[in-house]
PDB file of N, CA and C in Angstrom:
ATOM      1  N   UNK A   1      -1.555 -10.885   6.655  1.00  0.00           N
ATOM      2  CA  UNK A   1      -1.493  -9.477   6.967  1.00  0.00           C
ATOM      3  C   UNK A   1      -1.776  -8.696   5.674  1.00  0.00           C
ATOM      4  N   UNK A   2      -2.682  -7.495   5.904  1.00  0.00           N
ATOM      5  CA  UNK A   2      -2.567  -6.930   4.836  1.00  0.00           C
ATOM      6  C   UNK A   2      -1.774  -5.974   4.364  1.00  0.00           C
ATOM      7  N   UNK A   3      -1.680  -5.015   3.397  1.00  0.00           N
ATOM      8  CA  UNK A   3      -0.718  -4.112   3.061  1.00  0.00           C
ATOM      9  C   UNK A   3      -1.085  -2.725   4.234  1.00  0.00           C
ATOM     10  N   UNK A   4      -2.068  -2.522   4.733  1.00  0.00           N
ATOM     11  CA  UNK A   4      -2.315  -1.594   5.111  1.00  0.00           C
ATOM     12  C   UNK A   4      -1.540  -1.309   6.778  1.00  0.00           C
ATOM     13  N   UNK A   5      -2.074  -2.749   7.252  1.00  0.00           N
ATOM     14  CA  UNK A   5      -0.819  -3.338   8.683  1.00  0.00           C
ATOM     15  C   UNK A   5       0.542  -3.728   8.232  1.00  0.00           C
ATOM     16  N   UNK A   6       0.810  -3.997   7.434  1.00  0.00           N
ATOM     17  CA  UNK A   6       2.292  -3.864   7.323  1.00  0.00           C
ATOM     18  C   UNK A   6       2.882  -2.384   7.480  1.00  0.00           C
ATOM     19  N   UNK A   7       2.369  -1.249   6.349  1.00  0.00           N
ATOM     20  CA  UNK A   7       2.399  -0.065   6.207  1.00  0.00           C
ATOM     21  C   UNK A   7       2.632   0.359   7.704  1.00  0.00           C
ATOM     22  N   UNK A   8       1.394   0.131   8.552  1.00  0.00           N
ATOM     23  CA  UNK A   8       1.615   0.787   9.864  1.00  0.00           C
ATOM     24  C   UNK A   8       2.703   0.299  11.057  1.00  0.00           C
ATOM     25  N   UNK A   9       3.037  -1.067  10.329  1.00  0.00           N
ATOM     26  CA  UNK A   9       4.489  -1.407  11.066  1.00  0.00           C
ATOM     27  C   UNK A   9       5.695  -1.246  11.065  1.00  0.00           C
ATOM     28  N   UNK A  10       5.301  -0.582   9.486  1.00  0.00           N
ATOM     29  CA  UNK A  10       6.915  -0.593   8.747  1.00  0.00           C
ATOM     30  C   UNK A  10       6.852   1.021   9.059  1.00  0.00           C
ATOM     31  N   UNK A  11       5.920   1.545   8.571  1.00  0.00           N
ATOM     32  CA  UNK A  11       6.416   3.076   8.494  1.00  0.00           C
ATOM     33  C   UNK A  11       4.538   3.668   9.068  1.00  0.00           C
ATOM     34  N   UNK A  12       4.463   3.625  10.652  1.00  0.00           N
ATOM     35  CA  UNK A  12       3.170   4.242  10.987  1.00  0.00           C
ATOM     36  C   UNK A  12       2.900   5.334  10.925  1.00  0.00           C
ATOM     37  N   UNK A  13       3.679   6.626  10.392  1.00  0.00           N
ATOM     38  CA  UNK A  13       3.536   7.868  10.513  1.00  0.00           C
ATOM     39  C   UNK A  13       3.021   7.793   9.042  1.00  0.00           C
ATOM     40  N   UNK A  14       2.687   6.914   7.704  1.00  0.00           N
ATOM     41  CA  UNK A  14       2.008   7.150   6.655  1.00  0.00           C
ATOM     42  C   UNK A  14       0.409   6.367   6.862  1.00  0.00           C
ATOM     43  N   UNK A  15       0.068   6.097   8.036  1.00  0.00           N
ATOM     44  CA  UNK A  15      -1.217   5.633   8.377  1.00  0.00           C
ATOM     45  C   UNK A  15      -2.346   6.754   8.439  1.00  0.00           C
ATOM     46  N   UNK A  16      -2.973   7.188   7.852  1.00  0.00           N
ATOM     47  CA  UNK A  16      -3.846   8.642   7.990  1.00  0.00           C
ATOM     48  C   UNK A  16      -5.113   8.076   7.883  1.00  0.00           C
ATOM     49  N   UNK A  17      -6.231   8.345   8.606  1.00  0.00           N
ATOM     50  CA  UNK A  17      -7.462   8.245   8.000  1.00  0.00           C
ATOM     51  C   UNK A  17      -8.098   9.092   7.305  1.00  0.00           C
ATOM     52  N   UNK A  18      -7.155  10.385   7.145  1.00  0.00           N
ATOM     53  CA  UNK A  18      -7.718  11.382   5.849  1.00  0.00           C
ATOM     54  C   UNK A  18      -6.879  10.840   4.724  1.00  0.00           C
ATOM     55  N   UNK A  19      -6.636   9.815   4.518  1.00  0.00           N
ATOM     56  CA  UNK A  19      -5.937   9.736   2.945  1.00  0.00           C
ATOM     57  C   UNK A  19      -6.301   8.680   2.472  1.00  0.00           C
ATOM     58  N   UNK A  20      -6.043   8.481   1.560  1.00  0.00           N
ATOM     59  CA  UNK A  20      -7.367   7.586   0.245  1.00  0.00           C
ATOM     60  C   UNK A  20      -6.921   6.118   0.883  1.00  0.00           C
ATOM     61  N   UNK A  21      -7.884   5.368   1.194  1.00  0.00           N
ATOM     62  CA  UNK A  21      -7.506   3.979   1.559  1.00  0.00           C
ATOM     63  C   UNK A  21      -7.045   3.509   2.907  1.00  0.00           C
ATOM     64  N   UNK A  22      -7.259   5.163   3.657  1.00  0.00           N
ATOM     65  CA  UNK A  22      -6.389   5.172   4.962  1.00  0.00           C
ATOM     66  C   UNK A  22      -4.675   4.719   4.726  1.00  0.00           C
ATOM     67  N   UNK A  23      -4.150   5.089   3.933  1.00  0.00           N
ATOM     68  CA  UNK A  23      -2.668   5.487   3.926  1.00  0.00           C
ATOM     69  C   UNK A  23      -1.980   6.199   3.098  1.00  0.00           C
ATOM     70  N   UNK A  24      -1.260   6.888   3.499  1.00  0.00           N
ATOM     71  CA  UNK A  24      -0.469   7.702   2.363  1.00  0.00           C
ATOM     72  C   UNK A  24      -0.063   7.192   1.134  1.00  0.00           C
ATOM     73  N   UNK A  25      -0.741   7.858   0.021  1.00  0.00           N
ATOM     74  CA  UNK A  25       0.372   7.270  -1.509  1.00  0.00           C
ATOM     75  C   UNK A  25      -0.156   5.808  -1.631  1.00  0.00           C
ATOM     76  N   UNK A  26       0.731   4.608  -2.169  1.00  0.00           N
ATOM     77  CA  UNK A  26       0.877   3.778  -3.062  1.00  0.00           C
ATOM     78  C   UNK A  26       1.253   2.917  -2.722  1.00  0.00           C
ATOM     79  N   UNK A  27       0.916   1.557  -2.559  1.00  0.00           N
ATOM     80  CA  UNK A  27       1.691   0.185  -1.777  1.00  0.00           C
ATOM     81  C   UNK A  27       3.519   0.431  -2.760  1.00  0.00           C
ATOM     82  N   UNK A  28       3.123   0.847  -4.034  1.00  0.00           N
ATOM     83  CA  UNK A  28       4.630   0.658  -4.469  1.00  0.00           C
ATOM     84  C   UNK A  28       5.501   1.706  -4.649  1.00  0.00           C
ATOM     85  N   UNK A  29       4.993   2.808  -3.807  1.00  0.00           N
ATOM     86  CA  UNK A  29       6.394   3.909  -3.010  1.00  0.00           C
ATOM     87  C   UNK A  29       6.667   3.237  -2.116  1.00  0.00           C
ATOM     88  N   UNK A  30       6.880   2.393  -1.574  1.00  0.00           N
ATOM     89  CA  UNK A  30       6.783   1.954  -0.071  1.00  0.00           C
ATOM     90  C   UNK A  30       7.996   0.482  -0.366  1.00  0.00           C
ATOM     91  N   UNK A  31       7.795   0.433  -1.704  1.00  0.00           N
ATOM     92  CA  UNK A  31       8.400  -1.262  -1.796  1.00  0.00           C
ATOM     93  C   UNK A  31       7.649  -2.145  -1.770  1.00  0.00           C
ATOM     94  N   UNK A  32       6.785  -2.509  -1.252  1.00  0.00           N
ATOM     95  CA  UNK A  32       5.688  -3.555  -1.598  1.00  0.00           C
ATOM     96  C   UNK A  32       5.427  -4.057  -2.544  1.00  0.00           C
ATOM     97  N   UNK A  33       5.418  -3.355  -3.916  1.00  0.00           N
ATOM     98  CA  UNK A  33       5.513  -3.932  -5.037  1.00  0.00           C
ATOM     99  C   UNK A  33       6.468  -3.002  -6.151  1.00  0.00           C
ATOM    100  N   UNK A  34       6.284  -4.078  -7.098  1.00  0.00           N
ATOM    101  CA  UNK A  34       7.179  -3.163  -8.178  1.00  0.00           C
ATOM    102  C   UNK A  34       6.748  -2.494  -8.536  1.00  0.00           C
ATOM    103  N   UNK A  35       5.335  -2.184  -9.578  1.00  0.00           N
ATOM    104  CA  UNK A  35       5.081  -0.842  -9.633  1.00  0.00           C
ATOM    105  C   UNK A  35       3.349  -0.604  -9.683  1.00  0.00           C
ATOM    106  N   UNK A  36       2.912   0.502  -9.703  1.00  0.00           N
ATOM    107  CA  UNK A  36       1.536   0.390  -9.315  1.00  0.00           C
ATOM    108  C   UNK A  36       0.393  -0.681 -10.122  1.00  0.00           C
ATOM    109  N   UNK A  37      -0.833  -0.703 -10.039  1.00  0.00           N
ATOM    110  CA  UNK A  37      -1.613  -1.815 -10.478  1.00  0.00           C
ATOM    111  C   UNK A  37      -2.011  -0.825 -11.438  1.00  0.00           C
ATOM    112  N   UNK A  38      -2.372  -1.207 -12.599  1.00  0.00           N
ATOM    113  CA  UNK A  38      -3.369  -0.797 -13.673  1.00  0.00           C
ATOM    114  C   UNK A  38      -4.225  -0.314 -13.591  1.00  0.00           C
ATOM    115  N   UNK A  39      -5.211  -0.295 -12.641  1.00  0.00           N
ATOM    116  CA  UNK A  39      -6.215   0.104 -12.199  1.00  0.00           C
ATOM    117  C   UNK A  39      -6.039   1.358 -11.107  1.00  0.00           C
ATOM    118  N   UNK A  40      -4.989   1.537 -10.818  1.00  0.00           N
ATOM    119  CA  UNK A  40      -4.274   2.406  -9.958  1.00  0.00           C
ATOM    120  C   UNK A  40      -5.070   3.723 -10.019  1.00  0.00           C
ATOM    121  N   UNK A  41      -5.723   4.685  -9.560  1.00  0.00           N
ATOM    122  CA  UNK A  41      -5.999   6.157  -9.801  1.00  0.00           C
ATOM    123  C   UNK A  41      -5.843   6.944  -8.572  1.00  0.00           C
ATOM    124  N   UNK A  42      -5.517   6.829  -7.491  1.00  0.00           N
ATOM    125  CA  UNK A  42      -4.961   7.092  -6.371  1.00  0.00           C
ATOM    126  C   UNK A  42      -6.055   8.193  -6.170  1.00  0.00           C
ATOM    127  N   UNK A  43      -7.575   7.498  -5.717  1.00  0.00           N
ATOM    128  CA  UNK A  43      -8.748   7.844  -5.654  1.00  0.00           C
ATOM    129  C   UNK A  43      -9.067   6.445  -4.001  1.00  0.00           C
ATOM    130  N   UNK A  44     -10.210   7.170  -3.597  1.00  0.00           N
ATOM    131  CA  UNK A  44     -10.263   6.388  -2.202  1.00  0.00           C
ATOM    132  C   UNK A  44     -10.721   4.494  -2.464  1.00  0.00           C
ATOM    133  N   UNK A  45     -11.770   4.602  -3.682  1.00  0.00           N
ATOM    134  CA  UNK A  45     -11.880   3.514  -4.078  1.00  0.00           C
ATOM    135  C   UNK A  45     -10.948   2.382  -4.552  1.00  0.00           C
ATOM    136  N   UNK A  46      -9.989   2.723  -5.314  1.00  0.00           N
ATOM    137  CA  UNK A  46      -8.877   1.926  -5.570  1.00  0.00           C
ATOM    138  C   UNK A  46      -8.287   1.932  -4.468  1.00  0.00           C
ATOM    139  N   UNK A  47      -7.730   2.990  -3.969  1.00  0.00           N
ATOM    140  CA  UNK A  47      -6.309   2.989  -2.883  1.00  0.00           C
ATOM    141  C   UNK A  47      -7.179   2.303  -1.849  1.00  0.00           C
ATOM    142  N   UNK A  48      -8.004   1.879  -1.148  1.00  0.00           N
ATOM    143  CA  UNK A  48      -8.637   1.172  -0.420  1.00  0.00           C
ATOM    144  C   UNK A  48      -8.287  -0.501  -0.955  1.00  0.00           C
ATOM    145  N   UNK A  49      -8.391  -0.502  -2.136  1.00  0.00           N
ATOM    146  CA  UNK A  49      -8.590  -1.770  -2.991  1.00  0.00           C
ATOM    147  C   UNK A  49      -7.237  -2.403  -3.007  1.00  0.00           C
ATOM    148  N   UNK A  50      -6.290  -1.513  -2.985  1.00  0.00           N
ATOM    149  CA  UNK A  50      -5.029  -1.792  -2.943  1.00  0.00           C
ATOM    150  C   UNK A  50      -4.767  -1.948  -1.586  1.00  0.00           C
ATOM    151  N   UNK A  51      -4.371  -1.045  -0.393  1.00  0.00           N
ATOM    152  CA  UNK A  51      -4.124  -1.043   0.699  1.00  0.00           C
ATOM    153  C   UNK A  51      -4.866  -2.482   1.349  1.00  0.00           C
ATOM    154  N   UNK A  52      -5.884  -3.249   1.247  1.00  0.00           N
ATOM    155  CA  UNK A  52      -6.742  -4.525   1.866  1.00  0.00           C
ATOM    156  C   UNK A  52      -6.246  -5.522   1.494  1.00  0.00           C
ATOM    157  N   UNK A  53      -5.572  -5.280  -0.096  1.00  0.00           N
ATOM    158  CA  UNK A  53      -4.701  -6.744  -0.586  1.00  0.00           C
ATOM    159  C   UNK A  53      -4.012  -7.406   0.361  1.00  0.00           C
ATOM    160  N   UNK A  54      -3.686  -9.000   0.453  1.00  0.00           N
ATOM    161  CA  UNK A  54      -2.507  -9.672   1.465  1.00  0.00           C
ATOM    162  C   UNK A  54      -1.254  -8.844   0.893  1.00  0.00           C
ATOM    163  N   UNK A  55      -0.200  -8.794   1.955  1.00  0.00           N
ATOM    164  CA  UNK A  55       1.215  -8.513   1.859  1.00  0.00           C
ATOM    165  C   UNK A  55       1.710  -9.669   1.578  1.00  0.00           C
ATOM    166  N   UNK A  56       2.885  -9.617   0.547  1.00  0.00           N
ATOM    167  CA  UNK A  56       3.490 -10.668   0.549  1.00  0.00           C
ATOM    168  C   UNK A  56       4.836 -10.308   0.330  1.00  0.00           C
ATOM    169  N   UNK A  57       5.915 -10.188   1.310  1.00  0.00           N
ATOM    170  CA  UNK A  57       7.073  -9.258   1.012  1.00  0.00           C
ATOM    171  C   UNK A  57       7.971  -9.527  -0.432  1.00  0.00           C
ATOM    172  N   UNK A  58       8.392  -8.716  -1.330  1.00  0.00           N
ATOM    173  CA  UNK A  58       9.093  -9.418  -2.037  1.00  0.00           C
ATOM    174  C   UNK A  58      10.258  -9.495  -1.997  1.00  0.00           C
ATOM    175  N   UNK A  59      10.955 -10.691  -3.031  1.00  0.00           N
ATOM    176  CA  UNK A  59      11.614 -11.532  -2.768  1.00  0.00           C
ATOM    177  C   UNK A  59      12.865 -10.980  -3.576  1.00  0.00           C
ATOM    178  N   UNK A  60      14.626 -10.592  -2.873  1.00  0.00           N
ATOM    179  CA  UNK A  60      15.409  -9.765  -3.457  1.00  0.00           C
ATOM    180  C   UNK A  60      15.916 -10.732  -4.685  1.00  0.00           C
ATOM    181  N   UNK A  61      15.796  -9.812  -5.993  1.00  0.00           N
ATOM    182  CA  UNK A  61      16.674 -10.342  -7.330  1.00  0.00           C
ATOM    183  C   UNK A  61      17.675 -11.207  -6.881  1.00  0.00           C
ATOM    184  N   UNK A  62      18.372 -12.159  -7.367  1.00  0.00           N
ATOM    185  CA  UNK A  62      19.775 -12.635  -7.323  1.00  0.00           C
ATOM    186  C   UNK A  62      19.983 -12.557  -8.483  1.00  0.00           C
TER     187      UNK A  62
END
């Protein structure tokens, strides 16, 4: 699954096709990851690039 179907399972009201990547914001407002990618510019090209990645839920500290 990717981040973008998770997004729309977990929280479908941030699914937009007017917003960069087709979803609101940042895989890591969301929890998905810890914090954004390096490459991050929250431009349609990246946030696309990000949003297509596999999900892989993470895994709580002990």
């Amino acid at each position: 699954m990717k981040m973008k179907e998770a997004l729309k399972q977990i929280y479908p009201e941030f699914v937009r096709k007017k917003s960069c990547g087709g979803a609101f914001g940042c895989p890591s407002w969301y929890g998905f990851e810890n914090s954004k990618p390096a490459y991050c510019k929250l431009e349609e090209k990246t946030c696309r690039k990000c949003w297509n990645r596999k999900y892989e839920p993470m895994k709580a500290e002990s």
